[in-house]
Protein backbone atom coordinates (compact mmCIF):
# COMPACT_ATOMS: atom_id res chain seq x y z
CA UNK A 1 -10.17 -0.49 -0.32
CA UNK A 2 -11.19 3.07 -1.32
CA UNK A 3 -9.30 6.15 0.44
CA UNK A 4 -11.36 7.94 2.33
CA UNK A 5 -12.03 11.62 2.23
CA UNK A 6 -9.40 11.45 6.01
CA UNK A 7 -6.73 10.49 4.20
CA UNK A 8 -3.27 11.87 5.57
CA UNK A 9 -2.52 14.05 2.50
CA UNK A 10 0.70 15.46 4.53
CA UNK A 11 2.41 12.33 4.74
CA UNK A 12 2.47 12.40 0.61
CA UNK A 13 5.70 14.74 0.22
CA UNK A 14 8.93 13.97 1.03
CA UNK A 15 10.03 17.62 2.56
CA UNK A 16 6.74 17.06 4.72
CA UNK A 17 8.09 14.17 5.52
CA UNK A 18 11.62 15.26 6.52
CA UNK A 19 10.21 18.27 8.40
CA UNK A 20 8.05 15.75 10.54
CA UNK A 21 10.93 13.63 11.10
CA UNK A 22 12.82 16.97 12.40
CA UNK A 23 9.88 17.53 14.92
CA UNK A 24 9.84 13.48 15.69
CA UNK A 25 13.54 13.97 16.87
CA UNK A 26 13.82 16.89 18.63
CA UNK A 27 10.18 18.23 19.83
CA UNK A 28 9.75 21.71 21.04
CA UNK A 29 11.57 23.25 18.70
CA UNK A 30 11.07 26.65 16.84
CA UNK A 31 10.08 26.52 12.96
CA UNK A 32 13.11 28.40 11.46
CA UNK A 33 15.15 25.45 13.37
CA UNK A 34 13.32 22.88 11.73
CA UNK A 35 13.09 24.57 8.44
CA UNK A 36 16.77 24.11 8.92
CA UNK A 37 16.97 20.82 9.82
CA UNK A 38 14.91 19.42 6.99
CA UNK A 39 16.61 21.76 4.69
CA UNK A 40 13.41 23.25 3.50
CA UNK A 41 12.94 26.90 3.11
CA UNK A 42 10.71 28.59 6.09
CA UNK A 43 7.68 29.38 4.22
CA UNK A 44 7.67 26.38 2.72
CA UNK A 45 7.88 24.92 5.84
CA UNK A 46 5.05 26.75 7.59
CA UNK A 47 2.68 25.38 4.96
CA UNK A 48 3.48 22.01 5.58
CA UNK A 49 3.12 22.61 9.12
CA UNK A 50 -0.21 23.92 8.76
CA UNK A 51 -0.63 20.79 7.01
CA UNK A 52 0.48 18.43 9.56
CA UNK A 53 -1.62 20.20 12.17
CA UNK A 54 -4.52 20.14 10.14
CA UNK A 55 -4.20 16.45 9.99
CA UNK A 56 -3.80 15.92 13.95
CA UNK A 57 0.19 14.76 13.67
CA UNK A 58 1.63 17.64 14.96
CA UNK A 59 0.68 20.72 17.89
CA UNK A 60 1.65 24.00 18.14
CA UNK A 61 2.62 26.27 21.47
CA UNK A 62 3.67 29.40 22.61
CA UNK A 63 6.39 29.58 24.55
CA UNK A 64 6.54 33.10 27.25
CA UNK A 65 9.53 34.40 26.42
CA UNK A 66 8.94 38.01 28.71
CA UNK A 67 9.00 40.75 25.41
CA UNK A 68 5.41 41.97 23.92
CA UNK A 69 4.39 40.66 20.68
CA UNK A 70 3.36 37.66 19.64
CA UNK A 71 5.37 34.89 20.82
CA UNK A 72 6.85 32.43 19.44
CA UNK A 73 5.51 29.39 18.65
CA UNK A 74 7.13 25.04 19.02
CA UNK A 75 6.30 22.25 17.74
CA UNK A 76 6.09 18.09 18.56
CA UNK A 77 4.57 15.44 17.85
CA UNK A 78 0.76 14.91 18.60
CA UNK A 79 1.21 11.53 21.47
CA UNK A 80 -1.56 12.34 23.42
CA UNK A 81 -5.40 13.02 21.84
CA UNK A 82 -6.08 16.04 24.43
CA UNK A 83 -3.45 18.28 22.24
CA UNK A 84 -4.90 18.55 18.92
CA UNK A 85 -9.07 17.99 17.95
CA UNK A 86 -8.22 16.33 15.07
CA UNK A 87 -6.25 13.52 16.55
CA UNK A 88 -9.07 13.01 18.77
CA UNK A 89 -11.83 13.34 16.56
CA UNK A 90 -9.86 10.32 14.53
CA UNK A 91 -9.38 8.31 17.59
CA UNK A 92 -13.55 8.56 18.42
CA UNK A 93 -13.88 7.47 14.59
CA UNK A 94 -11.56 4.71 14.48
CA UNK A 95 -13.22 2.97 17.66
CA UNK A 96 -16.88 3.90 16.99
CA UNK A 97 -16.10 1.85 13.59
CA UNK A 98 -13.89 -0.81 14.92
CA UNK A 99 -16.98 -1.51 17.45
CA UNK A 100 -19.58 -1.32 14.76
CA UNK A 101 -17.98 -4.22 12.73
CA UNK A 102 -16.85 -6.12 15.85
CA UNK A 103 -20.89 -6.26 16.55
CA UNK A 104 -21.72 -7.38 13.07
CA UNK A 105 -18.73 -9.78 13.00
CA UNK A 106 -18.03 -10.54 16.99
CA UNK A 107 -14.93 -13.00 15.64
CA UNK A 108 -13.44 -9.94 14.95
CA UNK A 109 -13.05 -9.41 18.98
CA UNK A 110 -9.95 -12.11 19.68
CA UNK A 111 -8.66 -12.33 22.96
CA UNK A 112 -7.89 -8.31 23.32
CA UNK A 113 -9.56 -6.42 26.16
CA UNK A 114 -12.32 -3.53 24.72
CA UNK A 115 -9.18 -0.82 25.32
CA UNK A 116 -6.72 -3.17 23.27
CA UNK A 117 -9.12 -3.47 20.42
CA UNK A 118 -9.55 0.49 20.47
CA UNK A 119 -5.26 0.62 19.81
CA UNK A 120 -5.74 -1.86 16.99
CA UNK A 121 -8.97 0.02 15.56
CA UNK A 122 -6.73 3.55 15.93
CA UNK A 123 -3.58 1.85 14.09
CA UNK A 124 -5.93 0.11 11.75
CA UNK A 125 -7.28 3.62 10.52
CA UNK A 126 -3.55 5.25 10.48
CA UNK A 127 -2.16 2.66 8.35
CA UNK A 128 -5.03 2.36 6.07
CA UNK A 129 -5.57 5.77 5.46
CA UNK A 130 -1.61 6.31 4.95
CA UNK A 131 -2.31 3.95 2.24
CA UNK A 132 -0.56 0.81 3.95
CA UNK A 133 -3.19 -1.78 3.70
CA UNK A 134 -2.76 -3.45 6.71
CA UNK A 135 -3.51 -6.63 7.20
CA UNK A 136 -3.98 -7.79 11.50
CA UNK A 137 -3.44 -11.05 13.02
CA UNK A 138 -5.16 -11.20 16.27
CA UNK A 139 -3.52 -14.27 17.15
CA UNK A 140 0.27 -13.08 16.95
CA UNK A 141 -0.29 -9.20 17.52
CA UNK A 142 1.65 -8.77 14.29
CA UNK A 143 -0.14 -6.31 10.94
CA UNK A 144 1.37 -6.48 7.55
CA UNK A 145 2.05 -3.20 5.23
CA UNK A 146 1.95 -3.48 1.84
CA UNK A 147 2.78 -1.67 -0.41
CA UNK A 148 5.07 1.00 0.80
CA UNK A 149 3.69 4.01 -1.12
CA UNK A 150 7.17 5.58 -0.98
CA UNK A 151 8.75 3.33 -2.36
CA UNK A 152 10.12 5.39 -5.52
CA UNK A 153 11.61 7.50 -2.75
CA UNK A 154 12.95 4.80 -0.09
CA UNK A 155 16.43 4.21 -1.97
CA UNK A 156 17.77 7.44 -1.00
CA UNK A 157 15.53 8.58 2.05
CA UNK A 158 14.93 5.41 3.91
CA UNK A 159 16.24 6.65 7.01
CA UNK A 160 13.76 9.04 7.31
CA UNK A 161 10.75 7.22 5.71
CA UNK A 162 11.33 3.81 8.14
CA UNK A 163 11.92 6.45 11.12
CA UNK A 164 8.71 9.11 10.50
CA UNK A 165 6.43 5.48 10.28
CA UNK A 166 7.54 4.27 13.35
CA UNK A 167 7.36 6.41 15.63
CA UNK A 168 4.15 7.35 14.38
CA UNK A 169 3.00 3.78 15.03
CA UNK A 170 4.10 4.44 18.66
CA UNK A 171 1.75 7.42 18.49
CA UNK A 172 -1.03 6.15 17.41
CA UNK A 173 -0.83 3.25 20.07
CA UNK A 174 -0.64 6.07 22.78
CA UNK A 175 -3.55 7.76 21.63
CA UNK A 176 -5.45 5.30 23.44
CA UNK A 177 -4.34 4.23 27.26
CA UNK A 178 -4.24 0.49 26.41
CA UNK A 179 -1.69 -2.46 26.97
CA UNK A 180 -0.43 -2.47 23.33
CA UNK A 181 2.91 -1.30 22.13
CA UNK A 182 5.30 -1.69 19.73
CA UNK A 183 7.83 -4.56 19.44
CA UNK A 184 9.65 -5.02 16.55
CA UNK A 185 9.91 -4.02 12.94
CA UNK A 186 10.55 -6.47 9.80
CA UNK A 187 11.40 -4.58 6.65
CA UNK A 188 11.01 -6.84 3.43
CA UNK A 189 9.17 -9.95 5.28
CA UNK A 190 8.42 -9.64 1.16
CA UNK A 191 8.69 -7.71 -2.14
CA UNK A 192 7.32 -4.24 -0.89
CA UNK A 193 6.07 -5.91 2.12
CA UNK A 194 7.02 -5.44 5.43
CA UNK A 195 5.88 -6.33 8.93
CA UNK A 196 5.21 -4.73 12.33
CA UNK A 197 4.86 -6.92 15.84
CA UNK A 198 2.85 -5.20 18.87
CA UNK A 199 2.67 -6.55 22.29
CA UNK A 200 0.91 -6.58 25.83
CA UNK A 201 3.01 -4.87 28.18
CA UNK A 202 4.44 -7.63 30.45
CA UNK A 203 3.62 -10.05 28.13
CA UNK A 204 5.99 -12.14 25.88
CA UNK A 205 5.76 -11.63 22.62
CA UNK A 206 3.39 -14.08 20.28
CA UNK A 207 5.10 -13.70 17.19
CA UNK A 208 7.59 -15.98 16.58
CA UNK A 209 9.29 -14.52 13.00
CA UNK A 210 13.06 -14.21 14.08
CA UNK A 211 15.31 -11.19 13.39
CA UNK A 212 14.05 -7.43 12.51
CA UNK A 213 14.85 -4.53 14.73
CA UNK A 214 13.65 -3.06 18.03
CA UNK A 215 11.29 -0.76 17.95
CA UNK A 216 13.56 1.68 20.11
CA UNK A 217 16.27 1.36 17.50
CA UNK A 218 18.15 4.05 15.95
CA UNK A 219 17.42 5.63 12.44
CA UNK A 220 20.24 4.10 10.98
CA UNK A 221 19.88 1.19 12.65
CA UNK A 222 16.77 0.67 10.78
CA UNK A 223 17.57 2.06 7.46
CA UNK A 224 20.08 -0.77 7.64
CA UNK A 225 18.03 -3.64 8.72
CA UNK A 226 16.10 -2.69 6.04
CA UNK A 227 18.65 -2.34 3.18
CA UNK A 228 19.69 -6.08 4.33
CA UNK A 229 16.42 -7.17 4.06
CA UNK A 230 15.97 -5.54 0.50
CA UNK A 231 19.08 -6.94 -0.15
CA UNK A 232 17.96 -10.64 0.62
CA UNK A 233 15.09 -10.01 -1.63
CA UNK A 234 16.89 -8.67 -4.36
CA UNK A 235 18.85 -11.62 -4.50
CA UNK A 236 15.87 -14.19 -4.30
CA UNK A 237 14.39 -12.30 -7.26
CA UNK A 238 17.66 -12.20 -9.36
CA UNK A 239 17.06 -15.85 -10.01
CA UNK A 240 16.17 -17.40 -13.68
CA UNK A 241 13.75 -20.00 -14.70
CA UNK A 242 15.20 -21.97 -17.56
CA UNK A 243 13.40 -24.64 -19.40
CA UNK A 244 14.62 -28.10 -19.61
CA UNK A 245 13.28 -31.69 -20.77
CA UNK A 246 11.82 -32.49 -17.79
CA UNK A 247 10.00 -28.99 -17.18
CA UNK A 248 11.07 -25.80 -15.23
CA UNK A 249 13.94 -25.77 -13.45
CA UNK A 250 15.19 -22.92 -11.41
CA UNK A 251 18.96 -21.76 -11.76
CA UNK A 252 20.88 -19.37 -10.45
């Protein structure tokens, strides 16, 4: 489907990227110590900032710190709606359309309660506009991504890329109080496809798809679930057709 004009143009650069990944891991921070961590020069950094505040992912606030001036200013991660306008304003949009379509189509609704369909219709408009195209299965809680638009970049950053889009998906699931959270993660479930599974709290899980990783796993526990799994597909796709009497065969 078309972009829309919302689109989260701060999640298209990789240093934007890496400096929301330094906020994602240690929040509260300073800029200069950021700028560090992603290895990004400061003003560089304070425009992507901007950026990423702009587009309701990250806040800003002073911290007292006793000496006149200005003070200075940290940053974290936007997890509830009441710290940045634009997070809510996207939150009021997401639901407002999720329940407009739900009315024209009510087999839309499942077996969610109105608050669980509001998490779905807020990480429905995340993904989508991040240029994801998720695809939700009521039924199992699970939503597809395809195709990874960094994809070009993944080989030598996946660490960070896997990392900044998960916890985001926890995010967006807190930006509405709701029974929804996130499972698991499968990287490759296909070629540029991979697979998220949500949950009711004190619920079993309905997916049934073995392996992946937990959601709480480490960054490098997740880069390298997901080199395996790239590495599985690699070696489906490495395969030959050759033609024989009888028709196609497939060898390896």
């Amino acid at each position: 489907m078309p972009r829309r004009v919302t689109d989260y143009r701060g999640l298209t650069e990789m240093s934007r990227l890496r400096l929301l990944h330094a906020v994602q891991r240690r929040p509260g921070r300073l800029l200069k110590d950021l700028a560090a961590d992603a290895g990004i020069h400061i003003n560089t950094a304070r425009d992507h900032m901007r950026v990423l505040e702009d587009e309701g992912l990250v806040s800003s606030a002073p911290i007292e710190t006793g000496r006149r001036g200005r003070p200075p200013v940290v940053y974290s991660p936007v997890r509830d709606v009441d710290d940045s306008a634009e997070a809510s304003r996207r939150v009021q949009d997401a639901t407002a359309r999720g329940d407009l379509l739900r009315r024209v189509q009510p087999d839309l609704r499942g077996t969610l309660d109105p608050v669980g369909l509001h998490q779905l219709d807020t990480l429905y408009e995340h993904l989508d506009d991040v240029g994801l195209e998720p695809e939700v299965n009521h039924r199992t809680l699970t939503v597809g991504l395809k195709p990874c638009r960094y994809e070009p970049l993944i080989h030598e950053e996946r660490p960070v890329v896997c990392a900044v889009h998960a916890k985001l998906v926890r995010d967006q699931l807190q930006h509405v109080e709701g029974p929804l959270e996130l499972r698991r993660l499968h990287p490759y479930v296909g070629p540029e496809r991979c697979e998220i599974v949500l949950g009711i709290a004190g619920e079993a899980s309905r997916a049934s798809r073995p392996g992946g990783v937990s959601s709480e796993a480490a960054d490098a526990e997740l880069a390298e679930q997901a080199d395996a799994a790239l590495r599985e597909w690699q070696q489906k796709s490495s395969r030959v057709f050759t033609t024989g009497p009888s028709g196609a065969k497939l060898a390896s």
